[in-house]
PDB file of N, CA and C in Angstrom:
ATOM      1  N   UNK A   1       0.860  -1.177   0.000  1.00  0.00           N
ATOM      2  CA  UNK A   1       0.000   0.000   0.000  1.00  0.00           C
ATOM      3  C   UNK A   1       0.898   1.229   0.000  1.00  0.00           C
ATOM      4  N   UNK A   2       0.730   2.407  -0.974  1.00  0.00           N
ATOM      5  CA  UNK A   2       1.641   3.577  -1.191  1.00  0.00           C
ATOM      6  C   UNK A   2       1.048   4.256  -0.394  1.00  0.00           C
ATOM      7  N   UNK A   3       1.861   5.335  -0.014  1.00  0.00           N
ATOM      8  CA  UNK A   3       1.740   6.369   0.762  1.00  0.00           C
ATOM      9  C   UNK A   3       0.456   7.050   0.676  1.00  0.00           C
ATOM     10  N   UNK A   4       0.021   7.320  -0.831  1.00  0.00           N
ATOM     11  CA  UNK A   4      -1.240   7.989  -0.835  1.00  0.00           C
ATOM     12  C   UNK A   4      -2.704   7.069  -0.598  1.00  0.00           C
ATOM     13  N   UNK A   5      -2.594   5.745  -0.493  1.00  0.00           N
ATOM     14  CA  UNK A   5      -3.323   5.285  -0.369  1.00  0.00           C
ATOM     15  C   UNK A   5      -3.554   4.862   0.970  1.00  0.00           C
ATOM     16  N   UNK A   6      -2.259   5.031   2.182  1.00  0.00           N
ATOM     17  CA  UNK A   6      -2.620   4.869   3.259  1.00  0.00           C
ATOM     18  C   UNK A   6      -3.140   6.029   4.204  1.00  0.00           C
ATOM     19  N   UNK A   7      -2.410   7.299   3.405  1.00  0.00           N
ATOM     20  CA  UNK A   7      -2.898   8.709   3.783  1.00  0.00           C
ATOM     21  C   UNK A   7      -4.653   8.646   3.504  1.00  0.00           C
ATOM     22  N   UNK A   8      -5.172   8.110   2.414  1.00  0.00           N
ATOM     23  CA  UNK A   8      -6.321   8.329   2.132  1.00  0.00           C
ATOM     24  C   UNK A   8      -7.241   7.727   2.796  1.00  0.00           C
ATOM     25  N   UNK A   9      -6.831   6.356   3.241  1.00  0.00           N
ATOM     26  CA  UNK A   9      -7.110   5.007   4.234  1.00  0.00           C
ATOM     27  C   UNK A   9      -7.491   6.025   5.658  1.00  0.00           C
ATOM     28  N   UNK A  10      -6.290   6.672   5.927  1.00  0.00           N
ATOM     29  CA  UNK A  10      -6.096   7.521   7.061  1.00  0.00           C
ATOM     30  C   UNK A  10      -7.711   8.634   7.238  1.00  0.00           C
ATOM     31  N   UNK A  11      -7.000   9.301   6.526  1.00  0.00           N
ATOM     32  CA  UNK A  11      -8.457  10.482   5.921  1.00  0.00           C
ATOM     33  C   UNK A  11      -9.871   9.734   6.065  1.00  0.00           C
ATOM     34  N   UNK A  12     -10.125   8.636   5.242  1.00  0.00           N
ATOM     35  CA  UNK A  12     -11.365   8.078   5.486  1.00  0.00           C
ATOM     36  C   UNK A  12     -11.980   7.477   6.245  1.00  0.00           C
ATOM     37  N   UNK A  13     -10.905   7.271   7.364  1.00  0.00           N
ATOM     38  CA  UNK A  13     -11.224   6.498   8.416  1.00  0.00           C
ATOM     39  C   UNK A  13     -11.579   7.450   9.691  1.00  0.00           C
ATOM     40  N   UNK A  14     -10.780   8.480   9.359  1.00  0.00           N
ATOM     41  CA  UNK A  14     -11.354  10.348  11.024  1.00  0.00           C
ATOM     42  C   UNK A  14     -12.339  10.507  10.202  1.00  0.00           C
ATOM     43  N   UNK A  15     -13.088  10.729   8.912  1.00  0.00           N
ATOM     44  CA  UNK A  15     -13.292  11.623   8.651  1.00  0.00           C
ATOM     45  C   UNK A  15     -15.498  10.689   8.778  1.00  0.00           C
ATOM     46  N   UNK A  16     -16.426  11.271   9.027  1.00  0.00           N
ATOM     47  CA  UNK A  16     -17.852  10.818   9.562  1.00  0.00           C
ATOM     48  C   UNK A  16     -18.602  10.653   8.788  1.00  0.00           C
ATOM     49  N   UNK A  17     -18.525  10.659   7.088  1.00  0.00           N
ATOM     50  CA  UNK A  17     -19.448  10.406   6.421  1.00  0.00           C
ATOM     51  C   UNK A  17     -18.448   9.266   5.265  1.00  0.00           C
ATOM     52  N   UNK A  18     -18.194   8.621   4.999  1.00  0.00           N
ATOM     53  CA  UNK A  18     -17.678   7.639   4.363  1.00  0.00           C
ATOM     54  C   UNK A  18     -18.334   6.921   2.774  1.00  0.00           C
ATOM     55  N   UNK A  19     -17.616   6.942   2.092  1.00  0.00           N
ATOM     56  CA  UNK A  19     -17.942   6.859   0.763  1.00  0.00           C
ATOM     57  C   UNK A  19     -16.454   6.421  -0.350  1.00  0.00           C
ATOM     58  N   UNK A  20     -16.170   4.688  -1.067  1.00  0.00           N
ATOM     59  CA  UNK A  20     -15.237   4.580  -1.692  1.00  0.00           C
ATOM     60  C   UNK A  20     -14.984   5.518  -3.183  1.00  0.00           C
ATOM     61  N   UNK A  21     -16.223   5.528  -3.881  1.00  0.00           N
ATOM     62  CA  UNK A  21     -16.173   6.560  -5.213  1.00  0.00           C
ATOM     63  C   UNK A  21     -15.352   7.671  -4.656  1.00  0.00           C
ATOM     64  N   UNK A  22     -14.487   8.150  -6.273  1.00  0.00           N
ATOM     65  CA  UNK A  22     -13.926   9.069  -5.775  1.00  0.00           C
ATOM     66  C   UNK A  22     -14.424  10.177  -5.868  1.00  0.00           C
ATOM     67  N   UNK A  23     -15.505  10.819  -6.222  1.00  0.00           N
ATOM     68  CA  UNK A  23     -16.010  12.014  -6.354  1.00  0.00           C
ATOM     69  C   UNK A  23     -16.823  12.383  -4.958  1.00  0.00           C
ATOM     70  N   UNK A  24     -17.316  10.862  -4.581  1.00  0.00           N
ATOM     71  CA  UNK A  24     -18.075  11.380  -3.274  1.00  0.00           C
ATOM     72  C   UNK A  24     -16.988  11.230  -1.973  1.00  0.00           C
ATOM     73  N   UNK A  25     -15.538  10.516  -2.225  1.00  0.00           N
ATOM     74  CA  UNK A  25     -15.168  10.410  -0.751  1.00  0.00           C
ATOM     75  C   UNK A  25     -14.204  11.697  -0.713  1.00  0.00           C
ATOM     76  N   UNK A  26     -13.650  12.887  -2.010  1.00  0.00           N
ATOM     77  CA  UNK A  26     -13.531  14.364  -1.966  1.00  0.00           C
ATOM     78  C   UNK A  26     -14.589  15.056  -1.097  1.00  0.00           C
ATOM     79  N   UNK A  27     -15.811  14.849  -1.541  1.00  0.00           N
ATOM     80  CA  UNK A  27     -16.657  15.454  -1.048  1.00  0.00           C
ATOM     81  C   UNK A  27     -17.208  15.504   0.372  1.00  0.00           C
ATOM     82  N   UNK A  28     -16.978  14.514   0.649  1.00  0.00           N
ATOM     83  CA  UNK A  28     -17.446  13.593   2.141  1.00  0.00           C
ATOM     84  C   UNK A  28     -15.907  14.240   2.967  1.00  0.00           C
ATOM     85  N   UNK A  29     -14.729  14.637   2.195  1.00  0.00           N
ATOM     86  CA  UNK A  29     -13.657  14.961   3.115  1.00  0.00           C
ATOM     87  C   UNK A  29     -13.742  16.252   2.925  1.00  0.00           C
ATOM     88  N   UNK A  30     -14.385  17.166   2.142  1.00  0.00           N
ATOM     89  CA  UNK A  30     -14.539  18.345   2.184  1.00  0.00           C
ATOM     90  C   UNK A  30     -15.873  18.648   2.958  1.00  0.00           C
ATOM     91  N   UNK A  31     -16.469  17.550   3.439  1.00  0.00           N
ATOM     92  CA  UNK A  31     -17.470  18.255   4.742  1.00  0.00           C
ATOM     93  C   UNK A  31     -16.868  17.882   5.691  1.00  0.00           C
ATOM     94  N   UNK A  32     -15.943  17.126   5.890  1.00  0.00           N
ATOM     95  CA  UNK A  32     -15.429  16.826   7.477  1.00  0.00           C
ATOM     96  C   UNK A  32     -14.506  17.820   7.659  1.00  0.00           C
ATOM     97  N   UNK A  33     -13.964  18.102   6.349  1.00  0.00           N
ATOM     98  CA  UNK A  33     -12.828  19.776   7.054  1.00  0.00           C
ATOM     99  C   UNK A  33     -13.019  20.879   7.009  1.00  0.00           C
ATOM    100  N   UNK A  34     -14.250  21.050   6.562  1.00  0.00           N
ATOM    101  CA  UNK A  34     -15.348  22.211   6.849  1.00  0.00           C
ATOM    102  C   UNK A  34     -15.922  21.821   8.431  1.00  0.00           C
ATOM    103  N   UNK A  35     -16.142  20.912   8.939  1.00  0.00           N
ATOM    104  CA  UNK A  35     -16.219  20.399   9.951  1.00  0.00           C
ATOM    105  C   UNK A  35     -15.031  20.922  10.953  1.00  0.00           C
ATOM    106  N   UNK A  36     -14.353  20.517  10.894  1.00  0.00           N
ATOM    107  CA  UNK A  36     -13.377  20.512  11.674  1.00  0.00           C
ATOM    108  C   UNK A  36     -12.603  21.755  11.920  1.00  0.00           C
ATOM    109  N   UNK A  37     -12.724  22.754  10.944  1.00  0.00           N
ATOM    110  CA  UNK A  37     -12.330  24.199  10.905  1.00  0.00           C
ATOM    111  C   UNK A  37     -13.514  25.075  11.798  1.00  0.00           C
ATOM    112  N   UNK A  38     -14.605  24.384  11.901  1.00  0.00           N
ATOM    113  CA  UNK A  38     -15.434  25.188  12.613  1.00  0.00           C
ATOM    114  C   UNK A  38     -15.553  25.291  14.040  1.00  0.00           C
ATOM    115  N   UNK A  39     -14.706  24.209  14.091  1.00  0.00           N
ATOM    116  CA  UNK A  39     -14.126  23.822  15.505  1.00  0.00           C
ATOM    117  C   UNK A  39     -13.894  25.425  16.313  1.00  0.00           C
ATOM    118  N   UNK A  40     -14.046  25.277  17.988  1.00  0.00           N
ATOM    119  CA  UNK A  40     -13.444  25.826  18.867  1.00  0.00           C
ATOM    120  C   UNK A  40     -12.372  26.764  18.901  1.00  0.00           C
ATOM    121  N   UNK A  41     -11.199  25.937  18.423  1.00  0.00           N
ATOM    122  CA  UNK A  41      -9.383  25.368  18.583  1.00  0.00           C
ATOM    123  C   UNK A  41      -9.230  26.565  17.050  1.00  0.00           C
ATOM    124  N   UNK A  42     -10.168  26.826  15.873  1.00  0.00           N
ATOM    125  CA  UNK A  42      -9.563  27.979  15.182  1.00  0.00           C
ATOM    126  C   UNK A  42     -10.914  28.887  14.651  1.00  0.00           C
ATOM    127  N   UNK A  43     -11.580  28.910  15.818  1.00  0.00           N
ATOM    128  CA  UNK A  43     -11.873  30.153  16.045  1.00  0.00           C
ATOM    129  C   UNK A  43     -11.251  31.741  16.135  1.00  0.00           C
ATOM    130  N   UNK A  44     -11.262  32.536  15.184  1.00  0.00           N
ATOM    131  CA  UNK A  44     -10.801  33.863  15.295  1.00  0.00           C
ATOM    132  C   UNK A  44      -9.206  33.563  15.222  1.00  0.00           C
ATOM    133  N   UNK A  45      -8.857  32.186  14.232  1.00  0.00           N
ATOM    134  CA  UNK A  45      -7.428  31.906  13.958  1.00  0.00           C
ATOM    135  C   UNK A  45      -6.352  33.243  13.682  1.00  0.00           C
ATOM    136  N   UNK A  46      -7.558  33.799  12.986  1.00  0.00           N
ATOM    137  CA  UNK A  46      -6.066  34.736  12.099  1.00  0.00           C
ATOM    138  C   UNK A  46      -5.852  35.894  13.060  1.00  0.00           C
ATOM    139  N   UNK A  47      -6.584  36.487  14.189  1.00  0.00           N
ATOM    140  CA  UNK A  47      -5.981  37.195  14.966  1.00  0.00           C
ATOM    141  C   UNK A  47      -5.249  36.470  16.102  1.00  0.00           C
ATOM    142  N   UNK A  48      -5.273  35.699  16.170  1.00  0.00           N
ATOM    143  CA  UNK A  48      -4.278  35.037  17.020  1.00  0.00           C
ATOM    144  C   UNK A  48      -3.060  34.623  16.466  1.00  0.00           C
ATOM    145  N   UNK A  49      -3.317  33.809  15.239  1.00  0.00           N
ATOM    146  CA  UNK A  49      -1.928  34.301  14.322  1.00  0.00           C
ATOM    147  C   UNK A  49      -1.119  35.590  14.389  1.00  0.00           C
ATOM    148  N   UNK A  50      -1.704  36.577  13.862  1.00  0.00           N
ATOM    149  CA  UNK A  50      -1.161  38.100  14.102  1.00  0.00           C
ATOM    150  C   UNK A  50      -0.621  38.402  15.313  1.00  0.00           C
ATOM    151  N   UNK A  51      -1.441  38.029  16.362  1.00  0.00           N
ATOM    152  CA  UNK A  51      -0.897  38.133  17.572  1.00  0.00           C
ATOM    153  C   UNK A  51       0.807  37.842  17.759  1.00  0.00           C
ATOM    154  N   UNK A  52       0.543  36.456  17.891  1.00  0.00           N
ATOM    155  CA  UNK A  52       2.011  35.508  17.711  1.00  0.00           C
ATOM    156  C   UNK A  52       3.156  35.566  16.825  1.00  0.00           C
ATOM    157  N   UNK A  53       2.649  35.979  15.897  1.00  0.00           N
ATOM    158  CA  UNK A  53       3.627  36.672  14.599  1.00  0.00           C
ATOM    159  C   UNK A  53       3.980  38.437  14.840  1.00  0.00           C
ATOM    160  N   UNK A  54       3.384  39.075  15.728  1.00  0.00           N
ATOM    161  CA  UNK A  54       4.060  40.067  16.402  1.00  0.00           C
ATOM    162  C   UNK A  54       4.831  39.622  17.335  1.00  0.00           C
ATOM    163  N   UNK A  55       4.903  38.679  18.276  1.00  0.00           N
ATOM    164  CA  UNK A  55       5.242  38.687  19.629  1.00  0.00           C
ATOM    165  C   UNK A  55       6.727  37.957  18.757  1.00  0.00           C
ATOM    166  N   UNK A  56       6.489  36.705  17.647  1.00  0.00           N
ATOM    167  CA  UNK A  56       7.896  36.618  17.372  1.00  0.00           C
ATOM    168  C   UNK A  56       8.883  37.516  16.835  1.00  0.00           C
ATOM    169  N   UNK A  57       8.154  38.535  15.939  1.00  0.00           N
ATOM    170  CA  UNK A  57       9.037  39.419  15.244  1.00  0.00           C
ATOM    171  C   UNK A  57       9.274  40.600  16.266  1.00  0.00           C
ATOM    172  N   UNK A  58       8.704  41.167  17.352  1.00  0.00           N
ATOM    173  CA  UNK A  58       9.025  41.680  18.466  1.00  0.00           C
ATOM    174  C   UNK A  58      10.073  41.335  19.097  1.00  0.00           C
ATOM    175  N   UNK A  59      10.476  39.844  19.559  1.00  0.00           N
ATOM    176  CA  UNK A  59      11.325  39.127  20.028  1.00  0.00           C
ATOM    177  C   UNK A  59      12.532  38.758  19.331  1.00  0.00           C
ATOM    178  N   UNK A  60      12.292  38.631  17.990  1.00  0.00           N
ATOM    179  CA  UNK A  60      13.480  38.137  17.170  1.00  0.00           C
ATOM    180  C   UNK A  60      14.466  40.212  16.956  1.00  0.00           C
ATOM    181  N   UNK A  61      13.152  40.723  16.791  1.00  0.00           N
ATOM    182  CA  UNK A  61      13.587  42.547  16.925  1.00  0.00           C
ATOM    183  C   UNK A  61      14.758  43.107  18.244  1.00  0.00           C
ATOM    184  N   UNK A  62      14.556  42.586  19.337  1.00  0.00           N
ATOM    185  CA  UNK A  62      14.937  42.696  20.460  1.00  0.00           C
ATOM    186  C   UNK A  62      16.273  41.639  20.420  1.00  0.00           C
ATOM    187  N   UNK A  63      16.212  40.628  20.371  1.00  0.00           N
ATOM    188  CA  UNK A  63      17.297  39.544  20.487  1.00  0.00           C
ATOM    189  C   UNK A  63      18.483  40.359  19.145  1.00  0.00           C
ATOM    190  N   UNK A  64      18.110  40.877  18.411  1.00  0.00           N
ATOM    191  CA  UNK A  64      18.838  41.509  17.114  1.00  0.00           C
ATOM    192  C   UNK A  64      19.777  42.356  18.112  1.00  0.00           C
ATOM    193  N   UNK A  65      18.529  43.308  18.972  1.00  0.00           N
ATOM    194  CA  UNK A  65      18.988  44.459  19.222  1.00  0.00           C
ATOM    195  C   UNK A  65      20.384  43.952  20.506  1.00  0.00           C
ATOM    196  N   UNK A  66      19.675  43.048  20.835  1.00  0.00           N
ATOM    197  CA  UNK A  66      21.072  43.018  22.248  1.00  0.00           C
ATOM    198  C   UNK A  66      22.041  42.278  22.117  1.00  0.00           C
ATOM    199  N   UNK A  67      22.185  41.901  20.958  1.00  0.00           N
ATOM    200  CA  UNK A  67      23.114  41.226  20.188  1.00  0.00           C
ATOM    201  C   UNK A  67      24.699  42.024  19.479  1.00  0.00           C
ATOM    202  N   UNK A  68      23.579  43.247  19.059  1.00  0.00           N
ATOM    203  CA  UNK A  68      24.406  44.154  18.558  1.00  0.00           C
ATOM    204  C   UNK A  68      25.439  45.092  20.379  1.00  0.00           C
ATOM    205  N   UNK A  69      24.003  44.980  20.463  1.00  0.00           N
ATOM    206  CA  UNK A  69      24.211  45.825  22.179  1.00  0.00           C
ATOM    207  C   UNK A  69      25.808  45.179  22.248  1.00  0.00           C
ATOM    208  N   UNK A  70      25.519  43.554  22.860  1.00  0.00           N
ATOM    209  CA  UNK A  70      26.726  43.198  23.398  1.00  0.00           C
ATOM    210  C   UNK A  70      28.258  43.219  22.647  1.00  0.00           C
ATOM    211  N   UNK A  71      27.596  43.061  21.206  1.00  0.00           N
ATOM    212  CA  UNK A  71      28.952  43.345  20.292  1.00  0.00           C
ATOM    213  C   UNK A  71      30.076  44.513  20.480  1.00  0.00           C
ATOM    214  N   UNK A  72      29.119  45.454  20.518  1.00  0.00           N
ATOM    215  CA  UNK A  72      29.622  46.694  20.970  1.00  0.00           C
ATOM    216  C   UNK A  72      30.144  47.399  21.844  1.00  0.00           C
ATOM    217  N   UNK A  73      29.300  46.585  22.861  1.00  0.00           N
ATOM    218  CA  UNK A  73      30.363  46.522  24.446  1.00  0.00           C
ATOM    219  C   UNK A  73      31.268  45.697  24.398  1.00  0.00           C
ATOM    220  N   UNK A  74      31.389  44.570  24.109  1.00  0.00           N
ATOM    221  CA  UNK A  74      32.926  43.664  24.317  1.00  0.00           C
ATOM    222  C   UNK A  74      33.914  44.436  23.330  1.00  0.00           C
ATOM    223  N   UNK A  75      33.341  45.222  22.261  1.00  0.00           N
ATOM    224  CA  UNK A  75      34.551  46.188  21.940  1.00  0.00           C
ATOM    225  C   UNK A  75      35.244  46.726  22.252  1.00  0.00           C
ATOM    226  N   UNK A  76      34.596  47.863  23.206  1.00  0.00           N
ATOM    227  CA  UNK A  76      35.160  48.994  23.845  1.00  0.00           C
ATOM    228  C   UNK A  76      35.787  48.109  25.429  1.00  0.00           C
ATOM    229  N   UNK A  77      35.677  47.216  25.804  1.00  0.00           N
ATOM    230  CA  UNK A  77      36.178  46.936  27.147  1.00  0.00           C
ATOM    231  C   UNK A  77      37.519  45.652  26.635  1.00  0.00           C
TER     232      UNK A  77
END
């Protein structure tokens, strides 16, 4: 069994409406991940993304900065 067929094995087996044709078991996996996006867990995803993608580039901004900081002091001493 190839990879895509155990991935698909995989897929059809989480996923709650089940169907071998291939037009209906696309379809049947495009309501379970419409399903599953409606979930809780990514609710209001993309501002929480934003969030976190400030706080890293904030952090990676800062770690830059005291980097240079210390460069500059072990110079002069």
């Amino acid at each position: 069994m190839g990879f895509w067929s155990r991935l698909d094995a995989t897929i059809h087996e989480s996923c709650c409406v089940c169907s071998w044709s291939h037009t209906q078991s696309l379809t049947s996996h495009a309501v379970c991940a419409r399903r599953d996006l409606a979930a809780v867990q990514y609710r209001d995803i993309d501002a929480k993304f934003r969030t976190q993608l400030i706080q890293l580039k904030t952090t990676e901004m800062a770690t830059s900065d005291l980097e240079k900081y210390h460069k500059v002091r072990r110079s002069f001493l």
